[in-house]
C-alpha atoms as a PDB file:
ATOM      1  CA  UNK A   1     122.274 -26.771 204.532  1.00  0.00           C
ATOM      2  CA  UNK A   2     122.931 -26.303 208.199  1.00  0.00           C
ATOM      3  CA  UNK A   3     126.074 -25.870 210.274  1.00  0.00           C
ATOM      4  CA  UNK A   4     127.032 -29.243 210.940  1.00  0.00           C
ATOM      5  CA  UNK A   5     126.870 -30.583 207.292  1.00  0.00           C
ATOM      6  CA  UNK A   6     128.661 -27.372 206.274  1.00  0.00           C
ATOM      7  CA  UNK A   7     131.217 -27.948 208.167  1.00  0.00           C
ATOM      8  CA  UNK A   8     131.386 -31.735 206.881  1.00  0.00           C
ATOM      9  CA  UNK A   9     131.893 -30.239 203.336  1.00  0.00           C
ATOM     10  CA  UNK A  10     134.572 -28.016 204.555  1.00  0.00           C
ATOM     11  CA  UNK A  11     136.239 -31.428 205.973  1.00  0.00           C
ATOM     12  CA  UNK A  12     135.692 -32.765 203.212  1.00  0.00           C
ATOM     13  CA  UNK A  13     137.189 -29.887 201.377  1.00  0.00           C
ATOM     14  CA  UNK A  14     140.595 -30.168 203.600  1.00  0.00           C
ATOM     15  CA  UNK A  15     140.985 -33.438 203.325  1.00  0.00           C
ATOM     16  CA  UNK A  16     140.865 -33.604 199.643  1.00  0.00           C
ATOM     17  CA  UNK A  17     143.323 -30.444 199.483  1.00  0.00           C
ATOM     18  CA  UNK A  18     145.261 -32.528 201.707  1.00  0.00           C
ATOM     19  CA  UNK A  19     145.311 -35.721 199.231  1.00  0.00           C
ATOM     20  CA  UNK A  20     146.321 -33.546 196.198  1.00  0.00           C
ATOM     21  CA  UNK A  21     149.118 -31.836 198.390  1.00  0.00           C
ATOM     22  CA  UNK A  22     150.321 -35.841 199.289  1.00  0.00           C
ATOM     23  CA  UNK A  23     150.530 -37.181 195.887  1.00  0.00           C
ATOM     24  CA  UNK A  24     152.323 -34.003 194.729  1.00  0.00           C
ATOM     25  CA  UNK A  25     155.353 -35.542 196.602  1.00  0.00           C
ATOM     26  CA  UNK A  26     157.699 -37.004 193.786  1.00  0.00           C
ATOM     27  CA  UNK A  27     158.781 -40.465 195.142  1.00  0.00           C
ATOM     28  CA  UNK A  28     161.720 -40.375 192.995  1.00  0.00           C
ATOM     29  CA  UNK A  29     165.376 -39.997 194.320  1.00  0.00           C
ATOM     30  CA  UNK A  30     166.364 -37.087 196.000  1.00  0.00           C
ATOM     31  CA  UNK A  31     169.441 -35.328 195.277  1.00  0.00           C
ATOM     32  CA  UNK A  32     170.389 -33.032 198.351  1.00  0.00           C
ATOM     33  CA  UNK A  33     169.046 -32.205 201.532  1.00  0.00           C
ATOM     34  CA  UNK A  34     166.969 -28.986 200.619  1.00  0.00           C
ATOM     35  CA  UNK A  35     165.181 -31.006 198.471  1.00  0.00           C
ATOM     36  CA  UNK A  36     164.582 -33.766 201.009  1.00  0.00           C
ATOM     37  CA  UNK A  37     163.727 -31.057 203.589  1.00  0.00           C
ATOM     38  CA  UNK A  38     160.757 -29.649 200.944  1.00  0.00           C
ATOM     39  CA  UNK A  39     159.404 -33.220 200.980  1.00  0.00           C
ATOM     40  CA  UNK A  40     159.511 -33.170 204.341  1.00  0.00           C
ATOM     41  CA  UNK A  41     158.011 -30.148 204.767  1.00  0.00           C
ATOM     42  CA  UNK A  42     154.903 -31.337 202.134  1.00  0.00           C
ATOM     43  CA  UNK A  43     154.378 -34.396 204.334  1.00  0.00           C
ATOM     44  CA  UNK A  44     154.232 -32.506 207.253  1.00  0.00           C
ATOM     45  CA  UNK A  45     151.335 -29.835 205.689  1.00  0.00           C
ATOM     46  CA  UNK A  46     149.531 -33.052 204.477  1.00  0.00           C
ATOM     47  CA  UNK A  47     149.259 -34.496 207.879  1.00  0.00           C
ATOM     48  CA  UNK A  48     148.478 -31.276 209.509  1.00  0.00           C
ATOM     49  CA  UNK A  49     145.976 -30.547 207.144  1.00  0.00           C
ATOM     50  CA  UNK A  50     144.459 -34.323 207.256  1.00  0.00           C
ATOM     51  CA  UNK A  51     144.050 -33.596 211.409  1.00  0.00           C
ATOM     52  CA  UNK A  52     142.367 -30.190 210.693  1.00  0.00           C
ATOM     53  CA  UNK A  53     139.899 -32.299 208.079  1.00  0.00           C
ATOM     54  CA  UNK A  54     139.515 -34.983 211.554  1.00  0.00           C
ATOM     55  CA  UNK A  55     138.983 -32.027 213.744  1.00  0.00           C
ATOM     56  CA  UNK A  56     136.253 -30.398 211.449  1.00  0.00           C
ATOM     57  CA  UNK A  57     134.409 -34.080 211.148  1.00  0.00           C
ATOM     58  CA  UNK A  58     134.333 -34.009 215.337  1.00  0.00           C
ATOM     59  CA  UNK A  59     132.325 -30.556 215.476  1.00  0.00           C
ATOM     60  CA  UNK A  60     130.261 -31.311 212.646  1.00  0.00           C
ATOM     61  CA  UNK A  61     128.960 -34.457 214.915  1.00  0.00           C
ATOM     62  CA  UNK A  62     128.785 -32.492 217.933  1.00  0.00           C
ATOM     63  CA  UNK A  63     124.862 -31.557 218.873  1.00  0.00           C
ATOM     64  CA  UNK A  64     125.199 -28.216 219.365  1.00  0.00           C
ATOM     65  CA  UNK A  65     125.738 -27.218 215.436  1.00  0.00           C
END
């Protein structure tokens, strides 16, 4: 395997962390804002992972890996 499809996995790899850590956000009703915030808060680490996962799939294109 060489460097750019390992780090393809590894995208891979984030973005599917990232998936599980989405759908782990109940959709039911929320009954306070701490509990709103955590949602939040899981969104958030779901997108940031997600543009980490983007990231990784740019440098495993690039020429030089």
């Amino acid at each position: 395997m060489n460097e750019g499809s390992q780090v393809a996995w590894h995208a891979a790899q984030v973005r599917r962390i990232a998936g599980e850590l989405g759908n782990l956000v109940p959709s039911a009703d929320w009954r306070g804002p701490a509990e709103l915030q955590c949602r939040l808060r899981m969104i958030e680490a779901s997108d940031d992972l997600q543009r980490v996962a983007r990231l990784l799939e740019m440098a495993a294109q690039t020429p030089h890996l």
